[in-house]
N, C-alpha and C. Protein backbone atom coordinates (compact mmCIF):
# COMPACT_ATOMS: atom_id res chain seq x y z
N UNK A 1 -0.82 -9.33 -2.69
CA UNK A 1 -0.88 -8.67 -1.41
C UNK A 1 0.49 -8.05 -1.12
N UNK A 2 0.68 -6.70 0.04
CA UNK A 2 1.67 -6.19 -0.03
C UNK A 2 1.91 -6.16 1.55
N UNK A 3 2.95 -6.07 1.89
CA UNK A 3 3.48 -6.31 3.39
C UNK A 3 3.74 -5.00 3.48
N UNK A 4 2.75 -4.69 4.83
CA UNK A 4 3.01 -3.33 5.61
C UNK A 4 2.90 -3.77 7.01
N UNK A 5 3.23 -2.85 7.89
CA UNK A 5 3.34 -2.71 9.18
C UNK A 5 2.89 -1.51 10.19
N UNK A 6 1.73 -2.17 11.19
CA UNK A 6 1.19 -1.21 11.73
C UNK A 6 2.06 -0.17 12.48
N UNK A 7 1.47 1.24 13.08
CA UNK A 7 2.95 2.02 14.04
C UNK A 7 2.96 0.93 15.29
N UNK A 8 1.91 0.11 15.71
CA UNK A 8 2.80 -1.17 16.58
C UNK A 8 3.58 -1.97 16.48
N UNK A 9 3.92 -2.00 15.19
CA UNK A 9 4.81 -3.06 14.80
C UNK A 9 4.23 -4.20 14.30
N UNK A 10 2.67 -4.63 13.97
CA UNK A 10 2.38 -5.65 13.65
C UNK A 10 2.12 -5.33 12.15
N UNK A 11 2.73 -6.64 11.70
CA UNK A 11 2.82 -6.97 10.43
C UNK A 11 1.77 -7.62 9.96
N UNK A 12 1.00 -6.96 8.45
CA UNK A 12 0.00 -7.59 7.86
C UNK A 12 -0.20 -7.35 6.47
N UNK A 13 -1.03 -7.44 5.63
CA UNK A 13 -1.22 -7.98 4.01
C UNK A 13 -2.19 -7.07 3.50
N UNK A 14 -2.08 -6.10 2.72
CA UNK A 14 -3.26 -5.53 2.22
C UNK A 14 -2.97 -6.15 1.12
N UNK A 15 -4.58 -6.12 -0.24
CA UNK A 15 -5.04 -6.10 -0.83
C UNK A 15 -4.07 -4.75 -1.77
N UNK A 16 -3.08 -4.39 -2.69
CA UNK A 16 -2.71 -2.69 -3.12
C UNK A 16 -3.82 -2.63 -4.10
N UNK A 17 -4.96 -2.89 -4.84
CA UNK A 17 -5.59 -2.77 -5.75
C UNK A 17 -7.01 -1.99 -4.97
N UNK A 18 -7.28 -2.56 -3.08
CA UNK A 18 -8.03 -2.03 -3.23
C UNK A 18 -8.14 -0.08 -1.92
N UNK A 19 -6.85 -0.04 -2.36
CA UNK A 19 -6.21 1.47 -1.74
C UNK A 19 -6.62 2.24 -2.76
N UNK A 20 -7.28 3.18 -2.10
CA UNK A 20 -7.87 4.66 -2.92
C UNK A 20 -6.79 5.76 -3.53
N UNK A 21 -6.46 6.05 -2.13
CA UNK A 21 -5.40 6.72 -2.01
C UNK A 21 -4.42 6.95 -0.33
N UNK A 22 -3.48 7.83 -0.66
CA UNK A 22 -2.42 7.33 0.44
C UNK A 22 -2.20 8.55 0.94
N UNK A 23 -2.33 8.74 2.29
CA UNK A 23 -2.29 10.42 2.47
C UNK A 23 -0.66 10.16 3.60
N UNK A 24 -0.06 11.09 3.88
CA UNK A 24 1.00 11.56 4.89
C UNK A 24 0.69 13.18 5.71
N UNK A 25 0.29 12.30 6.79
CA UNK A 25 -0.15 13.48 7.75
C UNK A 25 0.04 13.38 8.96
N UNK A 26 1.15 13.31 9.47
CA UNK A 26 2.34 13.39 8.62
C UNK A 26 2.73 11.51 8.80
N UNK A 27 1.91 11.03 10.01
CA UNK A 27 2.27 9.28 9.66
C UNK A 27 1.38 8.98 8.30
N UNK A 28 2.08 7.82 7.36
CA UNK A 28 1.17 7.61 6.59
C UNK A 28 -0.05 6.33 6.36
N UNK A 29 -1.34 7.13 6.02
CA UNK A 29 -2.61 6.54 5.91
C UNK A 29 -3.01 5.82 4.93
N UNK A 30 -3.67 4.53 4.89
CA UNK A 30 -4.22 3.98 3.58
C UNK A 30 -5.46 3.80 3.95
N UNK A 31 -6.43 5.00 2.77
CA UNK A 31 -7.40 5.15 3.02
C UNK A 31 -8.19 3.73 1.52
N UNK A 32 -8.99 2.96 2.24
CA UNK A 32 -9.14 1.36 1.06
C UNK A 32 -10.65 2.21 0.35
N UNK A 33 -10.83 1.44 -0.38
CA UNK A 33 -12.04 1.80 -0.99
C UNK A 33 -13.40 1.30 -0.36
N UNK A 34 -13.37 0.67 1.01
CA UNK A 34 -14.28 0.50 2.12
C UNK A 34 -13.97 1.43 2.56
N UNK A 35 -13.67 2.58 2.70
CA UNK A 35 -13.60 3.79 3.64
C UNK A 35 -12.66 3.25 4.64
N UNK A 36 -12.15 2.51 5.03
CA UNK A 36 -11.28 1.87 6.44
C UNK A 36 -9.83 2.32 5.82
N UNK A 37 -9.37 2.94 7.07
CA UNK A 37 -8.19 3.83 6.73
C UNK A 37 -7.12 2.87 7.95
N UNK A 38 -5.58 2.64 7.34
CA UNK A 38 -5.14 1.70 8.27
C UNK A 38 -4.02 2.60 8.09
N UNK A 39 -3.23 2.68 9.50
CA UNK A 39 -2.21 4.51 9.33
C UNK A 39 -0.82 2.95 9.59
N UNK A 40 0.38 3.13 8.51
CA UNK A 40 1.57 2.46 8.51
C UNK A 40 2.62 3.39 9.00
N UNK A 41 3.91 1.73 9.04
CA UNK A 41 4.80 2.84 9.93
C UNK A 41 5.75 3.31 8.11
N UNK A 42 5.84 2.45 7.17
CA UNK A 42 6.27 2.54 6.05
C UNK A 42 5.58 4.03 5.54
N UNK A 43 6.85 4.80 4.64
CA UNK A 43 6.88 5.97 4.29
C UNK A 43 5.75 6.11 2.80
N UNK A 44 5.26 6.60 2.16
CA UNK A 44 4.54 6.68 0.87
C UNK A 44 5.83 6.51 -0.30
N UNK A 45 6.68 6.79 -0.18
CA UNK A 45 8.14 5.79 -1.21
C UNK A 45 7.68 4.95 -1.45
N UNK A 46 8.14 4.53 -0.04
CA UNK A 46 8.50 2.82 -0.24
C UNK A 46 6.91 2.00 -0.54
N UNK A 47 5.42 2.88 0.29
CA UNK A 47 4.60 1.65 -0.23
C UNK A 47 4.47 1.58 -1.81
N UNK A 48 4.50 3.11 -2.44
CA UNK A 48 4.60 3.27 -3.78
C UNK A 48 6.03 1.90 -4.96
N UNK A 49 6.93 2.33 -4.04
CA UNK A 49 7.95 1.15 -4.67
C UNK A 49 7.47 -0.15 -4.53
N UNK A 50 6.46 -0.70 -3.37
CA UNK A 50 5.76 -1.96 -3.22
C UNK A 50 4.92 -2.44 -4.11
N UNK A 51 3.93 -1.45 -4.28
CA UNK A 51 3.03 -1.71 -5.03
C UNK A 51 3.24 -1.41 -6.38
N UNK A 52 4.65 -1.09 -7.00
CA UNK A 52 5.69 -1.40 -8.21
C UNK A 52 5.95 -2.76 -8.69
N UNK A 53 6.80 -3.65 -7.51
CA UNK A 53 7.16 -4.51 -7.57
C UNK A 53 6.12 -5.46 -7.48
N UNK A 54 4.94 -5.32 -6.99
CA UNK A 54 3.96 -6.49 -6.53
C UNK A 54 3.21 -6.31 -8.24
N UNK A 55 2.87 -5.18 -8.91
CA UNK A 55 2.41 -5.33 -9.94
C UNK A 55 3.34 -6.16 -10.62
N UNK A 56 4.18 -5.84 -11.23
CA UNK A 56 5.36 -6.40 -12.17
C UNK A 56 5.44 -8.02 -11.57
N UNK A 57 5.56 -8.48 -10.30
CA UNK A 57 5.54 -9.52 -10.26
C UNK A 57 3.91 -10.59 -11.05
N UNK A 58 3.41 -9.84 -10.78
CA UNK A 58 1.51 -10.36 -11.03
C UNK A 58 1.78 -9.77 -12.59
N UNK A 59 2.10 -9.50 -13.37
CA UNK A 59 2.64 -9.13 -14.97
C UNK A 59 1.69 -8.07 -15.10
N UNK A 60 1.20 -7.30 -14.28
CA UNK A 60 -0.41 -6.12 -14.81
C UNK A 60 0.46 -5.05 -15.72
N UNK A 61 1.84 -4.86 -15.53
CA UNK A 61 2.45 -3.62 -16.91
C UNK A 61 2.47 -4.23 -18.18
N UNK A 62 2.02 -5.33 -18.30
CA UNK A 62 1.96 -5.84 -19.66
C UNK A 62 0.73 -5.40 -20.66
N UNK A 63 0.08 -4.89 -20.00
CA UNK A 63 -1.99 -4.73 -20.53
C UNK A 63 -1.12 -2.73 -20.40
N UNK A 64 -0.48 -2.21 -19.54
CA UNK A 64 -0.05 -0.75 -19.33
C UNK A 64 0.78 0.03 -20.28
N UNK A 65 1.51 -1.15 -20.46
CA UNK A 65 3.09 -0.32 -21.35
C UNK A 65 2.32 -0.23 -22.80
C-alpha cells in the first residue's frame, strides 16, 4: 500500500497495483480500476517515485529486470 493524501489533508492507503492510470488536471487524479477516481494533494512525480519504492520494497523488479 502507498501513502497519499486527500486535498483535505486526510491521509490514507491505496492499493498502487490497482490504479489504472493517473491524470493531472491540473490537481492530480487516481483513476482505480473500479472506476473510483480519488483526486491527491501529491504531484504525479512523487506518486510515480512511490509506487518505485513500494515495488522494490515487495521485490516485483526481480520477475522485470
Amino acid at each position: 500500500m502507498i501513502k497519499v493524501t486527500r486535498l483535505g489533508g486526510k491521509v490514507f492507503y491505496v492499493n498502487p497495483h490497482h490504479i489504472e492510470y493517473i491524470e493531472t488536471n491540473p490537481d492530480t487524479t487516481l483513476t482505480m480500476l473500479s472506476g473510483k477516481r480519488l483526486v491527491v494533494q501529491e504531484d504525479y512525480q512523487s506518486i510515480f517515485d512511490i509506487i518505485i519504492d513500494y515495488r522494490r520494497l515487495i521485490g516485483a523488479f526481480k520477475n522485470e529486470e
